[in-house]
Structure formats: structure tokens, C-alpha cells
N, C-alpha and C. Protein backbone atom coordinates (compact mmCIF):
# COMPACT_ATOMS: atom_id res chain seq x y z
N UNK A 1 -29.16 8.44 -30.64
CA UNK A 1 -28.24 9.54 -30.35
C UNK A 1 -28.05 10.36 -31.62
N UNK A 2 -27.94 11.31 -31.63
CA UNK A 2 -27.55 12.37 -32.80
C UNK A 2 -26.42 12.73 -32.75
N UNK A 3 -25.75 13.29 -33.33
CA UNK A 3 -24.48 13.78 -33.65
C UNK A 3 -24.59 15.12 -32.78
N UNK A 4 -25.24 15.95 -33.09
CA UNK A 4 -25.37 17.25 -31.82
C UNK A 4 -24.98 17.03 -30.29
N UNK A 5 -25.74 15.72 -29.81
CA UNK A 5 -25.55 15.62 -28.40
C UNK A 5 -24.23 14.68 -28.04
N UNK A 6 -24.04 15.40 -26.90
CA UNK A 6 -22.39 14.96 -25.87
C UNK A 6 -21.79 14.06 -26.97
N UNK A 7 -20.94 13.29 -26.52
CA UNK A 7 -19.91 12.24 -26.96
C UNK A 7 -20.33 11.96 -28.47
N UNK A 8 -21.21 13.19 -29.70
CA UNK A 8 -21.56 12.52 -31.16
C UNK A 8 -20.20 12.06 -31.46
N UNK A 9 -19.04 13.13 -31.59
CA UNK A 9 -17.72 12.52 -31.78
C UNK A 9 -17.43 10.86 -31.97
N UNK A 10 -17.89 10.60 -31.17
CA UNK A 10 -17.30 9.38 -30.58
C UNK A 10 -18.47 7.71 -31.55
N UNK A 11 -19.02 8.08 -31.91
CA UNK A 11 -19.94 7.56 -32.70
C UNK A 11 -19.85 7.37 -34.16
N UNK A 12 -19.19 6.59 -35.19
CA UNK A 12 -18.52 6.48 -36.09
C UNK A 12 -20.25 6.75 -37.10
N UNK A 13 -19.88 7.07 -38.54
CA UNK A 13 -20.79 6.95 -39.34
C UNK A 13 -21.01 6.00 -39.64
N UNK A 14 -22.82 6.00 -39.47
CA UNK A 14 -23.35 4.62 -40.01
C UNK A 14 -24.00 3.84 -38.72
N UNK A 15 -23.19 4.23 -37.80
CA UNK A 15 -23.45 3.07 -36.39
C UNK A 15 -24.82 3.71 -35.53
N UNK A 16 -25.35 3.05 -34.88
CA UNK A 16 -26.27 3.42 -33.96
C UNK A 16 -25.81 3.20 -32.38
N UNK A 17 -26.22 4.12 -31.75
CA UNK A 17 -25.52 3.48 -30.14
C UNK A 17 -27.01 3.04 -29.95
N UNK A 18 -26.39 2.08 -28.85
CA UNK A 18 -27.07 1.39 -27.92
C UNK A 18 -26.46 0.72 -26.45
N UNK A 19 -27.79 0.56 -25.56
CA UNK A 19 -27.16 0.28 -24.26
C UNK A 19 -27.18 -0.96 -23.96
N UNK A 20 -27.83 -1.78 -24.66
CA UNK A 20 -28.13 -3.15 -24.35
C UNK A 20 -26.44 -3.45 -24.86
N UNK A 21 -26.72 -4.96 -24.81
CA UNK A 21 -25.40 -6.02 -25.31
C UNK A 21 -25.93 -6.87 -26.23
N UNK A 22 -25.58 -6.68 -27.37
CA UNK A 22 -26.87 -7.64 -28.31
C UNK A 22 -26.09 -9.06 -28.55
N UNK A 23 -26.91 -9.97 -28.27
CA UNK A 23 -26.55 -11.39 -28.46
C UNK A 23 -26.31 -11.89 -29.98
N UNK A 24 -25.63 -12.07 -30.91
CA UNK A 24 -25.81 -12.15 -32.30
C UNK A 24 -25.23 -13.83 -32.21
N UNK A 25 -26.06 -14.78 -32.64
CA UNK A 25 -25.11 -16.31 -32.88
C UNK A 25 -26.42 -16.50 -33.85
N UNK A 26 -26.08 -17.84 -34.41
CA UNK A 26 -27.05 -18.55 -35.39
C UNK A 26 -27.43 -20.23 -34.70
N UNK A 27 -27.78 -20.57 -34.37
CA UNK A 27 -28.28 -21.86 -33.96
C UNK A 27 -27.90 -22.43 -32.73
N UNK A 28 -28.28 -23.30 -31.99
CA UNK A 28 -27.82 -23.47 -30.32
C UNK A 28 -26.40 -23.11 -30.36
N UNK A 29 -26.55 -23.45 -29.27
CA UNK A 29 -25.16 -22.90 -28.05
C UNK A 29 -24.86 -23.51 -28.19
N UNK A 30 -23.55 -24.12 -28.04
CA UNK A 30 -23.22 -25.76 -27.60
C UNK A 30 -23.02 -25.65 -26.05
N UNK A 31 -22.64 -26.65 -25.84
CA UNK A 31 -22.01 -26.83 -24.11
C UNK A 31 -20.84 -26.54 -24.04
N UNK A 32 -20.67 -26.53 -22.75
CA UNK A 32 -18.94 -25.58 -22.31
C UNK A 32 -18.43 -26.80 -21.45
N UNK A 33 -17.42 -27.38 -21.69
CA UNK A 33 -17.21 -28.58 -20.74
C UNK A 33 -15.33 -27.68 -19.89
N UNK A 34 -15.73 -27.78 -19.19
CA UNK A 34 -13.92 -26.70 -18.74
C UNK A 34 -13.45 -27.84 -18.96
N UNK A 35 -13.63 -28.62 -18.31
CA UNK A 35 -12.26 -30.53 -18.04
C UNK A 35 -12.08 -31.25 -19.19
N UNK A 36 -12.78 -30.56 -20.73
CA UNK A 36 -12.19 -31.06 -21.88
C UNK A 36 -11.97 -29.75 -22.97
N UNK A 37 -12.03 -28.77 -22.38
CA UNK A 37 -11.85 -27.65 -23.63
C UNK A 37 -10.34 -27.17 -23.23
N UNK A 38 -9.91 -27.14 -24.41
CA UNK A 38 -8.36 -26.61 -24.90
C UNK A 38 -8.41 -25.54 -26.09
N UNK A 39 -7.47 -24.86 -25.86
CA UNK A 39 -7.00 -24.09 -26.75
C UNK A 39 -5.68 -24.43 -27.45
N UNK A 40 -5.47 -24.75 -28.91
CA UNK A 40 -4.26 -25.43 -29.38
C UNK A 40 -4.05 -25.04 -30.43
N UNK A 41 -2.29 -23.94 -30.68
CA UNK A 41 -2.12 -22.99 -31.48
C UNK A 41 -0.90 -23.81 -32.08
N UNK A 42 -1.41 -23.90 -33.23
CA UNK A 42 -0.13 -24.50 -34.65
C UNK A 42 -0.35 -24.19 -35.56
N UNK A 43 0.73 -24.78 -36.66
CA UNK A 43 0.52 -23.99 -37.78
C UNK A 43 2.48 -23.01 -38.38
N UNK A 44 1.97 -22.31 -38.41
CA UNK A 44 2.98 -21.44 -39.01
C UNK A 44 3.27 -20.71 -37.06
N UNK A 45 3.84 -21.18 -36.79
CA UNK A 45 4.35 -20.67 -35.34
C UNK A 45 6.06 -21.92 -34.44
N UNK A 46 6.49 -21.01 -33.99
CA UNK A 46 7.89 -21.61 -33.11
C UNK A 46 7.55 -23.05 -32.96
N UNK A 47 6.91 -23.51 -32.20
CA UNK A 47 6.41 -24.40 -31.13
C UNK A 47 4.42 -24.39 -30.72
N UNK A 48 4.19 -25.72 -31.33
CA UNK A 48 2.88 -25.65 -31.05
C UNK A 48 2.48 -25.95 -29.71
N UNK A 49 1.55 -25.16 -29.53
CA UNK A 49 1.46 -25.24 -27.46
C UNK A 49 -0.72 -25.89 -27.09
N UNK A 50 -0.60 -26.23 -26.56
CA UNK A 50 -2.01 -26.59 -25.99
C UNK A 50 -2.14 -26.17 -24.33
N UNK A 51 -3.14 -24.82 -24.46
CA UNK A 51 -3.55 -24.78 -23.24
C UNK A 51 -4.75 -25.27 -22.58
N UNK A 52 -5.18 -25.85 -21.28
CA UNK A 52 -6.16 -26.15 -20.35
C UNK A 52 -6.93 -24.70 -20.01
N UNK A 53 -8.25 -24.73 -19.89
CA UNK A 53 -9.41 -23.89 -19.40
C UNK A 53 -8.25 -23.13 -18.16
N UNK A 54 -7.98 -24.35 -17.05
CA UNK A 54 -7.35 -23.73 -16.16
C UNK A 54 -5.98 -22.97 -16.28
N UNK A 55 -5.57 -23.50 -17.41
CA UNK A 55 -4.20 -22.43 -17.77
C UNK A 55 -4.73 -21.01 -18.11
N UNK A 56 -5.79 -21.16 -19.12
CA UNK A 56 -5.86 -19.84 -19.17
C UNK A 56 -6.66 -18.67 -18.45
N UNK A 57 -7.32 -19.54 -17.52
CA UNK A 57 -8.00 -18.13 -16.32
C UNK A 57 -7.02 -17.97 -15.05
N UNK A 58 -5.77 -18.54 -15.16
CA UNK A 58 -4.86 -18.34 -14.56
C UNK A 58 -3.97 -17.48 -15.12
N UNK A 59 -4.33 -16.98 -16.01
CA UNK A 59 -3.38 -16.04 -16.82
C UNK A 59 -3.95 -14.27 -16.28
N UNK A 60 -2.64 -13.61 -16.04
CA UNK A 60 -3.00 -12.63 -15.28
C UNK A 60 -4.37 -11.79 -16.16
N UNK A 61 -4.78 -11.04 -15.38
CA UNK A 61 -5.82 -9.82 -15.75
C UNK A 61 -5.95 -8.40 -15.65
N UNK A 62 -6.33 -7.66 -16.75
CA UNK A 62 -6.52 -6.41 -16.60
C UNK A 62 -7.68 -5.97 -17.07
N UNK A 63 -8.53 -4.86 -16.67
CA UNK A 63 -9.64 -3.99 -17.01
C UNK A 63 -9.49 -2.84 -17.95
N UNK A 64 -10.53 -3.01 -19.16
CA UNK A 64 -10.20 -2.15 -20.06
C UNK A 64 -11.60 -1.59 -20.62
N UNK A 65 -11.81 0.20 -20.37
CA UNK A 65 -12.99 0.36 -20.70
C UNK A 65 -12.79 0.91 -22.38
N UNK A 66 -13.42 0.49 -22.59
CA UNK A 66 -13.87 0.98 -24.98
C UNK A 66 -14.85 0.51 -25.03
N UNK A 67 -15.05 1.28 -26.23
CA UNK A 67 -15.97 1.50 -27.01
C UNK A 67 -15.97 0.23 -28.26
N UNK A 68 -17.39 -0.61 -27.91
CA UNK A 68 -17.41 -1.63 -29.24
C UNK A 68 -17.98 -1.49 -30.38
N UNK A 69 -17.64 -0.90 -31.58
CA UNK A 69 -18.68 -1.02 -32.91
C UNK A 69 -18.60 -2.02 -33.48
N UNK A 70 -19.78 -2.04 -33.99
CA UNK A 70 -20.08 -3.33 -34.22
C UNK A 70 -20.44 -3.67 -35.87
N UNK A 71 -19.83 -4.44 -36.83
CA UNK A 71 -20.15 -4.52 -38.27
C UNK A 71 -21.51 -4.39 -38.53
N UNK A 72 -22.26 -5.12 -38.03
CA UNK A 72 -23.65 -4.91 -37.63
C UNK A 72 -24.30 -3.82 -37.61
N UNK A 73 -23.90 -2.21 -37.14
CA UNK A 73 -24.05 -1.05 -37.26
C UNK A 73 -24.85 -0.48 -36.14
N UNK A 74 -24.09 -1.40 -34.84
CA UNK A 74 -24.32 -1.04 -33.51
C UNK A 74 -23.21 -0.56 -32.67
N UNK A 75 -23.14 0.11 -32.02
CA UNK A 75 -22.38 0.74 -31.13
C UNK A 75 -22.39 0.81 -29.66
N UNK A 76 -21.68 0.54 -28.81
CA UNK A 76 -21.82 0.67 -27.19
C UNK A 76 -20.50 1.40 -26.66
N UNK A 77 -20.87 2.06 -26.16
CA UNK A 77 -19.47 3.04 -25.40
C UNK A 77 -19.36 2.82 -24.30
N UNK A 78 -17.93 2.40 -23.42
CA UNK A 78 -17.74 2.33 -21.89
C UNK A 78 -18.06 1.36 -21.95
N UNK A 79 -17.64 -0.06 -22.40
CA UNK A 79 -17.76 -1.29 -22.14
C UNK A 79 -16.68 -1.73 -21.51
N UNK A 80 -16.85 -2.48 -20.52
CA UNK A 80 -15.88 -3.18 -19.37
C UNK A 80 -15.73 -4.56 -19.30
């Protein structure tokens, strides 16, 4: 994309757009187990809490379209 055409605005310096979704990790995946993964926030906070997989896709939802740049010096606009 160039800066001349539609939405250049919107395209920070330095970044490149692109349409793909680029996968960036360093070495396998691990496995996803839902019936043993938690999320468990302590530390410098009120009350330390531990949530279940199922607590948190039970947590309400909303749709939000933006734009992701990426440190990397990739860009995608209208991501959902």
C-alpha cells in the first residue's frame, strides 16, 4: 500500500499492511487442556481470584472492529 492510496492515513510509519494473519510463536504449541487450564490473578491486587476455562467463555461478549499494528512492522485493518 502507499501512502497516496485510500485509507494511507490510517497506516502508521514504518508498518506494512497486509491481509493475511501472520502466525509469529517460537517452538511447538503446547496443548490446550479446557478441564485443567486456569487463569489465577495475585500479587499486588484486593483478593486473589482463580478462574475455570468455563468461567471465562461465560463471560459476556462484544465485537470490535481495529486496526492491529504490529511491532514486527505489519499492519491489518478491520480486524474482528
Amino acid at each position: 500500500m502507499t501512502r497516496n492510496a485510500p485509507n494511507a492515513h490510517r497506516l502508521p510509519p514504518g508498518q506494512k499492511l497486509t491481509n493475511e494473519f501472520p502466525s509469529l510463536h517460537y517452538g511447538t504449541i503446547p496443548t490446550f487442556n479446557p478441564a485443567t487450564w486456569d487463569l489465577r490473578i495475585w500479587g499486588v491486587v484486593e483478593a486473589p481470584s482463580v478462574w475455570t476455562w468455563d468461567q471465562i467463555v461465560a463471560l459476556p461478549r462484544v465485537k470490535s472492529r481495529l486496526g492491529l499494528h504490529c511491532v514486527t512492522t505489519w499492519s491489518k485493518y478491520d480486524t474482528e
